[in-house]
C-alpha atoms as a PDB file:
ATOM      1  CA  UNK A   1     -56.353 -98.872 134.623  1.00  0.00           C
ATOM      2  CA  UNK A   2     -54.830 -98.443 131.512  1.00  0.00           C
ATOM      3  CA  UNK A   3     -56.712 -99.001 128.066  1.00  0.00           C
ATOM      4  CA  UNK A   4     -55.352 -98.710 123.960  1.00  0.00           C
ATOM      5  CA  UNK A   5     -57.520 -97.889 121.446  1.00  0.00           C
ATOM      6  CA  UNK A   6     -56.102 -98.999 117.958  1.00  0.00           C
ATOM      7  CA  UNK A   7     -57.711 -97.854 114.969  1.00  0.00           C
ATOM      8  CA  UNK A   8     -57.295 -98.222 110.774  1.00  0.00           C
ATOM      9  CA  UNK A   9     -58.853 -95.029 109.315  1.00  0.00           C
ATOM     10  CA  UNK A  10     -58.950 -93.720 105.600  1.00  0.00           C
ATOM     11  CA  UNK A  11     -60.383 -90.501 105.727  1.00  0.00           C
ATOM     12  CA  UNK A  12     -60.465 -89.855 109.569  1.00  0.00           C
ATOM     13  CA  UNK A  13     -63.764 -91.031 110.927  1.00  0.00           C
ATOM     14  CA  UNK A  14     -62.675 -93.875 112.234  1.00  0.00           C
ATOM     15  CA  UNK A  15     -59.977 -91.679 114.003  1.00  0.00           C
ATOM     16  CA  UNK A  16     -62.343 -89.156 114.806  1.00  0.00           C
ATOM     17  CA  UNK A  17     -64.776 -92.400 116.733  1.00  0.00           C
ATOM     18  CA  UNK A  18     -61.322 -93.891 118.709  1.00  0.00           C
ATOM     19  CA  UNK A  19     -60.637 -90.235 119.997  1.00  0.00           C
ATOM     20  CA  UNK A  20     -64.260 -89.514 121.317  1.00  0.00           C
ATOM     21  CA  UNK A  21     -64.127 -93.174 122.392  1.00  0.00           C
ATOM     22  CA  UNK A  22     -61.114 -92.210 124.245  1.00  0.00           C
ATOM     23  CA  UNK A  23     -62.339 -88.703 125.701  1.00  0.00           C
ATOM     24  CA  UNK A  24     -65.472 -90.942 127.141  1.00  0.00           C
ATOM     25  CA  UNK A  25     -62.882 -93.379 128.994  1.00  0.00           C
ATOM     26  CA  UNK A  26     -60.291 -90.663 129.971  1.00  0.00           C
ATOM     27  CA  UNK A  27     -62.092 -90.088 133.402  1.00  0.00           C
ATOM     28  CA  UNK A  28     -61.368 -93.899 134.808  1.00  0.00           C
ATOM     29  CA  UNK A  29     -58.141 -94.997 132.551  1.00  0.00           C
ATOM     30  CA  UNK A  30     -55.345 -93.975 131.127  1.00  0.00           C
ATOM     31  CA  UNK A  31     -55.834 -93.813 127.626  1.00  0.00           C
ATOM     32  CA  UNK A  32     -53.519 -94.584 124.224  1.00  0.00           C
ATOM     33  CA  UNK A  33     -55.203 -93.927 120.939  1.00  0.00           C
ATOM     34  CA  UNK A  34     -52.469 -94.975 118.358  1.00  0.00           C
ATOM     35  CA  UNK A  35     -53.076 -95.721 114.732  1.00  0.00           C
ATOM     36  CA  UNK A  36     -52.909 -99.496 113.259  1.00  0.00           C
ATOM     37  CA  UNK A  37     -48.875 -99.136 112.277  1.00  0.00           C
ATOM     38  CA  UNK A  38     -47.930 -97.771 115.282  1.00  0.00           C
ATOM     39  CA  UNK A  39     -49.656-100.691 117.584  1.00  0.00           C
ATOM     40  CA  UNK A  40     -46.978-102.387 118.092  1.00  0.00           C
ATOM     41  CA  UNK A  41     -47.667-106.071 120.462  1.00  0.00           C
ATOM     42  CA  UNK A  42     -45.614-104.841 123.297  1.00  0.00           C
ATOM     43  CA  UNK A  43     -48.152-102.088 124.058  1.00  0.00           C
ATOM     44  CA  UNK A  44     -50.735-104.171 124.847  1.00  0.00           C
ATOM     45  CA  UNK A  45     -49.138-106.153 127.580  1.00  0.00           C
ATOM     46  CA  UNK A  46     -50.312-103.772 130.291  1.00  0.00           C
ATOM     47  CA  UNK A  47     -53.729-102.711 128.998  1.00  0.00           C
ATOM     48  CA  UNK A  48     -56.765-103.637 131.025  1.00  0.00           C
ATOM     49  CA  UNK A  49     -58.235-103.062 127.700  1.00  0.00           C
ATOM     50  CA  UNK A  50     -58.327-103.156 124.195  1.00  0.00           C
ATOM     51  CA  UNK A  51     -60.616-100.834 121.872  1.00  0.00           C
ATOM     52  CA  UNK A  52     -59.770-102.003 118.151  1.00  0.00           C
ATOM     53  CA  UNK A  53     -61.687 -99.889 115.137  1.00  0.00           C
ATOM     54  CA  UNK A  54     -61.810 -99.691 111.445  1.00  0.00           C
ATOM     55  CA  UNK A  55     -63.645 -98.639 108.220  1.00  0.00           C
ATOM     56  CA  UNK A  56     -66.146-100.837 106.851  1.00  0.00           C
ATOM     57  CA  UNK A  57     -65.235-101.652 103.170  1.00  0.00           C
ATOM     58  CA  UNK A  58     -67.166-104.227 101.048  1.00  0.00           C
ATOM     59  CA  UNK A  59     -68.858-105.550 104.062  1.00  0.00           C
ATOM     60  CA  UNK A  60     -66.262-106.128 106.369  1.00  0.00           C
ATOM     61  CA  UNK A  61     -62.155-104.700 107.114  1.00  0.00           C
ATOM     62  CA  UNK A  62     -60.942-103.689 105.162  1.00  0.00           C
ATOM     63  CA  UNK A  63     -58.198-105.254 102.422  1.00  0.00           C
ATOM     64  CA  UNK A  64     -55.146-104.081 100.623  1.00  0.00           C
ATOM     65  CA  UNK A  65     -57.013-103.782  97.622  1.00  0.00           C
ATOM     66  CA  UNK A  66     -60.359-101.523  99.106  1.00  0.00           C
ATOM     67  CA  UNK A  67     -57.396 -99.521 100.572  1.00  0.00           C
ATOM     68  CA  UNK A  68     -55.893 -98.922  97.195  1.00  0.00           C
ATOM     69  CA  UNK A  69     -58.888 -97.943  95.707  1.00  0.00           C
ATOM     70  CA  UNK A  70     -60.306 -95.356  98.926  1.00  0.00           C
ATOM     71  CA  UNK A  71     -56.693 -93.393  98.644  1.00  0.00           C
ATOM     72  CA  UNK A  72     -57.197 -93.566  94.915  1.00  0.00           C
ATOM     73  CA  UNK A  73     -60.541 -92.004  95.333  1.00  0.00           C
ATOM     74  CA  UNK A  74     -59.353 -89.689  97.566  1.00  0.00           C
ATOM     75  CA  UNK A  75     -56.459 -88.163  95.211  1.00  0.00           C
ATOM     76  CA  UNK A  76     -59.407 -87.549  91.976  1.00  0.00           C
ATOM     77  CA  UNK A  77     -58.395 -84.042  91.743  1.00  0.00           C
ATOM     78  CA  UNK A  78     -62.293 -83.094  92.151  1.00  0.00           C
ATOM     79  CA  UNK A  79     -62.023 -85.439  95.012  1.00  0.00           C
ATOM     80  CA  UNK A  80     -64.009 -83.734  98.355  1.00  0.00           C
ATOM     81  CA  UNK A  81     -62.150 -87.031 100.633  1.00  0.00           C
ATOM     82  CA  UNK A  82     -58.619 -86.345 102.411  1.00  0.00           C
ATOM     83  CA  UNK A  83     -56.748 -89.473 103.783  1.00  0.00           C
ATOM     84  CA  UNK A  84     -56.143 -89.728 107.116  1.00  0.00           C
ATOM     85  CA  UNK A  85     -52.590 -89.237 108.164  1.00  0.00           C
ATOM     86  CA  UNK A  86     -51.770 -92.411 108.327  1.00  0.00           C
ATOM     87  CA  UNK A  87     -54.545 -94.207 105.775  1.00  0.00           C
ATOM     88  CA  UNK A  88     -51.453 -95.982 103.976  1.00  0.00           C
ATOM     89  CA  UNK A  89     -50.409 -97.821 106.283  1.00  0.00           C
ATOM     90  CA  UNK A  90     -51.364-100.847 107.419  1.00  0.00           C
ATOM     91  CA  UNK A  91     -54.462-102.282 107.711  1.00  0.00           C
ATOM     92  CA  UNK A  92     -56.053-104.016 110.720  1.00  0.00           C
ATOM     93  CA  UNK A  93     -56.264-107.510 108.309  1.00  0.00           C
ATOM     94  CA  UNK A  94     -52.345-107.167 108.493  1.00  0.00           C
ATOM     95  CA  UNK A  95     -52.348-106.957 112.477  1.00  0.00           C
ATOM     96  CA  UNK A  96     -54.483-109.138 113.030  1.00  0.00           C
ATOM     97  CA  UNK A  97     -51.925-111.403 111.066  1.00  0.00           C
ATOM     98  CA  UNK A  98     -48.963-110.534 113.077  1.00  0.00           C
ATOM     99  CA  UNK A  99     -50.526-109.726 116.805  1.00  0.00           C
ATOM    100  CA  UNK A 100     -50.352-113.852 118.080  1.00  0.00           C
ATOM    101  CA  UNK A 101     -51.685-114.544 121.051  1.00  0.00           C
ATOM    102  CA  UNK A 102     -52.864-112.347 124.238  1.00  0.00           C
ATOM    103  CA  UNK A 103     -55.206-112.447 127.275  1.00  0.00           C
ATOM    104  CA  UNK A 104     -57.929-109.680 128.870  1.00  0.00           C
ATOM    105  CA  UNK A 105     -60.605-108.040 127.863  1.00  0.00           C
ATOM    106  CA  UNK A 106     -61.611-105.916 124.466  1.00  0.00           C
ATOM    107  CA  UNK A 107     -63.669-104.624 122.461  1.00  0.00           C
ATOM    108  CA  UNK A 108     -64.788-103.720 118.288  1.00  0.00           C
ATOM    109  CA  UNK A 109     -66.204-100.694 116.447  1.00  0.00           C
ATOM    110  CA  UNK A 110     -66.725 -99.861 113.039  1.00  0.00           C
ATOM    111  CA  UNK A 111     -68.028 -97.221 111.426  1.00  0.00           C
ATOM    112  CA  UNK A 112     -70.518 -97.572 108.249  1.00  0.00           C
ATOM    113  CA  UNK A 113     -72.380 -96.086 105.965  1.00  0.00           C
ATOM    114  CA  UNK A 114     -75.821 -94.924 107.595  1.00  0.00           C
ATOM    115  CA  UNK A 115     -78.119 -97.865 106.241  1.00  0.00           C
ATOM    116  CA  UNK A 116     -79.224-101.337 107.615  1.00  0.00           C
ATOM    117  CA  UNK A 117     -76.295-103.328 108.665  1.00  0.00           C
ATOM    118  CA  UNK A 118     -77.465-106.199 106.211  1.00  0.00           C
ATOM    119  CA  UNK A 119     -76.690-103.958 103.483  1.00  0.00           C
ATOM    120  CA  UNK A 120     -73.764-102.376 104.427  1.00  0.00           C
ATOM    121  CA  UNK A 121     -71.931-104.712 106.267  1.00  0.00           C
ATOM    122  CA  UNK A 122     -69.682-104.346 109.753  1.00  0.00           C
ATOM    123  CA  UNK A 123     -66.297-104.280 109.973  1.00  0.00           C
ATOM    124  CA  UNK A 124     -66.535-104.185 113.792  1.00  0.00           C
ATOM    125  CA  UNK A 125     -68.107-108.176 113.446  1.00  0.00           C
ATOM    126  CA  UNK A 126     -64.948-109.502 111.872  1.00  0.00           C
ATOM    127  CA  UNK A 127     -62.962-107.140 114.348  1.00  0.00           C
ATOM    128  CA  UNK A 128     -64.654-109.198 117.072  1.00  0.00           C
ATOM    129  CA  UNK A 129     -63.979-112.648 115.293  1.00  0.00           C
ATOM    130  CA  UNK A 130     -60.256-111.758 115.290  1.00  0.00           C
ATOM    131  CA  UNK A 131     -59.841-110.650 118.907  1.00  0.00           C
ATOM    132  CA  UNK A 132     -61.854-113.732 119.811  1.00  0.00           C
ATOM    133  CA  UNK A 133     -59.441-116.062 117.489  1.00  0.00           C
ATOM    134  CA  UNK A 134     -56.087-114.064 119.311  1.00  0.00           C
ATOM    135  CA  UNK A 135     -56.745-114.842 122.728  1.00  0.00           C
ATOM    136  CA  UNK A 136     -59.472-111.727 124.225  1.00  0.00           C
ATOM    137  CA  UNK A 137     -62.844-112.056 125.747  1.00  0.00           C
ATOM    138  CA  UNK A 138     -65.397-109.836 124.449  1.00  0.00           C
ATOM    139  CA  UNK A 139     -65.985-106.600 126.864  1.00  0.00           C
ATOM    140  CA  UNK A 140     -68.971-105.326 124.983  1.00  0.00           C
ATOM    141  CA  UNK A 141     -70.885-106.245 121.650  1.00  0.00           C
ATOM    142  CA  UNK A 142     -69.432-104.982 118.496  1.00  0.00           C
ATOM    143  CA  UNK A 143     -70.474-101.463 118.186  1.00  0.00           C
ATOM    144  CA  UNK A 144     -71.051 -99.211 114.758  1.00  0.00           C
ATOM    145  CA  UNK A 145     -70.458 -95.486 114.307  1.00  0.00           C
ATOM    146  CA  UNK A 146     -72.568 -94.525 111.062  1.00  0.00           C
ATOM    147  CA  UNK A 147     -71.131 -92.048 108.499  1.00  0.00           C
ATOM    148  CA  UNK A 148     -73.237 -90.249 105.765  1.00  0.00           C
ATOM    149  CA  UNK A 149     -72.570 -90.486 101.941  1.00  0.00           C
ATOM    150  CA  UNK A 150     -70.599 -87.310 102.073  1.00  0.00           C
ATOM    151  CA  UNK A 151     -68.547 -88.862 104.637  1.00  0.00           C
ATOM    152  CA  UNK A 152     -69.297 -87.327 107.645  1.00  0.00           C
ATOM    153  CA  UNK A 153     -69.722 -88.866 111.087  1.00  0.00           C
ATOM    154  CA  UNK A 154     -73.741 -88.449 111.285  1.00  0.00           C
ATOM    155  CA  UNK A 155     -75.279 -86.527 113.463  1.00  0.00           C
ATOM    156  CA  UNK A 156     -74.420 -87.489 117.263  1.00  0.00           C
ATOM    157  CA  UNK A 157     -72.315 -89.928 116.625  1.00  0.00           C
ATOM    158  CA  UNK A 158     -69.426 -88.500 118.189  1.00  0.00           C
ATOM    159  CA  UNK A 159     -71.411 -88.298 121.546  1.00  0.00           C
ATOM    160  CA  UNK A 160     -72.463 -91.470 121.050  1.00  0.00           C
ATOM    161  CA  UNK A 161     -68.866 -92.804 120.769  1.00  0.00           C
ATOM    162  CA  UNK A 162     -68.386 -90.742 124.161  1.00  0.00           C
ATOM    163  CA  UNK A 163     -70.965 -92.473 125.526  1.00  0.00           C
ATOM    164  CA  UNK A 164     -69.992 -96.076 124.225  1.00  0.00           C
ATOM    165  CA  UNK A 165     -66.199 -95.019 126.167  1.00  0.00           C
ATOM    166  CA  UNK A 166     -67.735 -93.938 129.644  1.00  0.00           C
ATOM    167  CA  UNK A 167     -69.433 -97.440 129.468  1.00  0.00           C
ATOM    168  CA  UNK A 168     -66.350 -99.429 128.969  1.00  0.00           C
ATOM    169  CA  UNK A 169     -65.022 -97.202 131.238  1.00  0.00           C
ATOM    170  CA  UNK A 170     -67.616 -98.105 134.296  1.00  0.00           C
ATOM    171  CA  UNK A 171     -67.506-101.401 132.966  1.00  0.00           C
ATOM    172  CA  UNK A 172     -63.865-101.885 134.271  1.00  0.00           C
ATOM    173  CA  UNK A 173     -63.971 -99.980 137.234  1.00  0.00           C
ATOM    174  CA  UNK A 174     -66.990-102.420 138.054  1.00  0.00           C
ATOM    175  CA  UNK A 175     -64.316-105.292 137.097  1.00  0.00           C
ATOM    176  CA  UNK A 176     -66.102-105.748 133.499  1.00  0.00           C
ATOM    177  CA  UNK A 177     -66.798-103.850 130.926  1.00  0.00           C
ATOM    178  CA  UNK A 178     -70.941-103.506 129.621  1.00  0.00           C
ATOM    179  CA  UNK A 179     -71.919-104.142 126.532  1.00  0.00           C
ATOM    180  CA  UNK A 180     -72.957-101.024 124.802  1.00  0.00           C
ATOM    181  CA  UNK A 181     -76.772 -99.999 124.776  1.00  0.00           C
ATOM    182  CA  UNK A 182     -77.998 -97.090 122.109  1.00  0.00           C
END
């Protein structure tokens, strides 16, 4: 089985979700975590699945402009946020744009600000509106990873992305992937 995770992060949490996502699917796939400008369309013609992630910003994914202004945030010199390595890249609105058409199964996450999802928004529900539009059937129901306002993952939420991954994971070795339970 092999699965790709794909993920836009700005200051690494989403990163930090698609590699525990990863470490909770490693036991029943083979695994490829790559960031949004290295997913290139070839790479997902043998996966059994896809796992695409990004940051919430302004209620949904992100856009050139909310990208602009989180690495301009980050570089206040009494800034406490560090981009992710590859934060200035592309974003998954810009994929999404190129990627055309494909078949199989996938699956969205987000992560948020800790808060109802009403007033924060999710990423991960536009996420699942694009893989729908592209060509994928849904594997699992969108999923969010919540991050404090220092930006930290919250507590547990690493283990919880673990978990999330080891239910994809039985998913396909069952021939479909469950829809995430908290």
């Amino acid at each position: 089985m092999q699965v790709v995770i794909v993920y836009e992060s700005m200051y690494g949490n989403t990163h930090l979700v698609a590699d525990a996502i990863a470490t909770g699917i490693k036991p029943a796939a083979d695994v490829t975590v790559v960031p949004v400008a290295e997913a290139e369309p070839g790479l997902l013609s043998d996966a059994d699945l896809l796992v695409v992630g990004g940051p919430t910003h302004a209620h949904g994914m992100s856009r050139a402009a909310t990208r602009k202004s989180a690495a301009e945030a980050a570089s206040k010199p009494d800034s406490k946020l560090a981009l992710d390595p590859d934060a200035l890249g592309p974003g998954l609105r810009d994929w999404f744009g190129k990627l055309g058409q494909h078949q199989g199964r996938a699956a969205a996450f987000d992560t948020r600000l800790t808060g109802p999802a009403a007033l924060t928004g999710r990423a991960s529900k536009g996420i699942s509106g694009e893989l729908r539009h592209h060509g994928f059937g849904l594997a699992a129901e969108p999923e969010s990873f919540l991050v404090t306002k220092d930006n930290q993952l919250a507590e547990s939420e690493d283990a919880r992305a673990r978990a999330w991954g080891e239910r994809l994971a039985a998913g396909l070795t069952e021939g479909r992937p469950q829809a995430a339970k908290p």
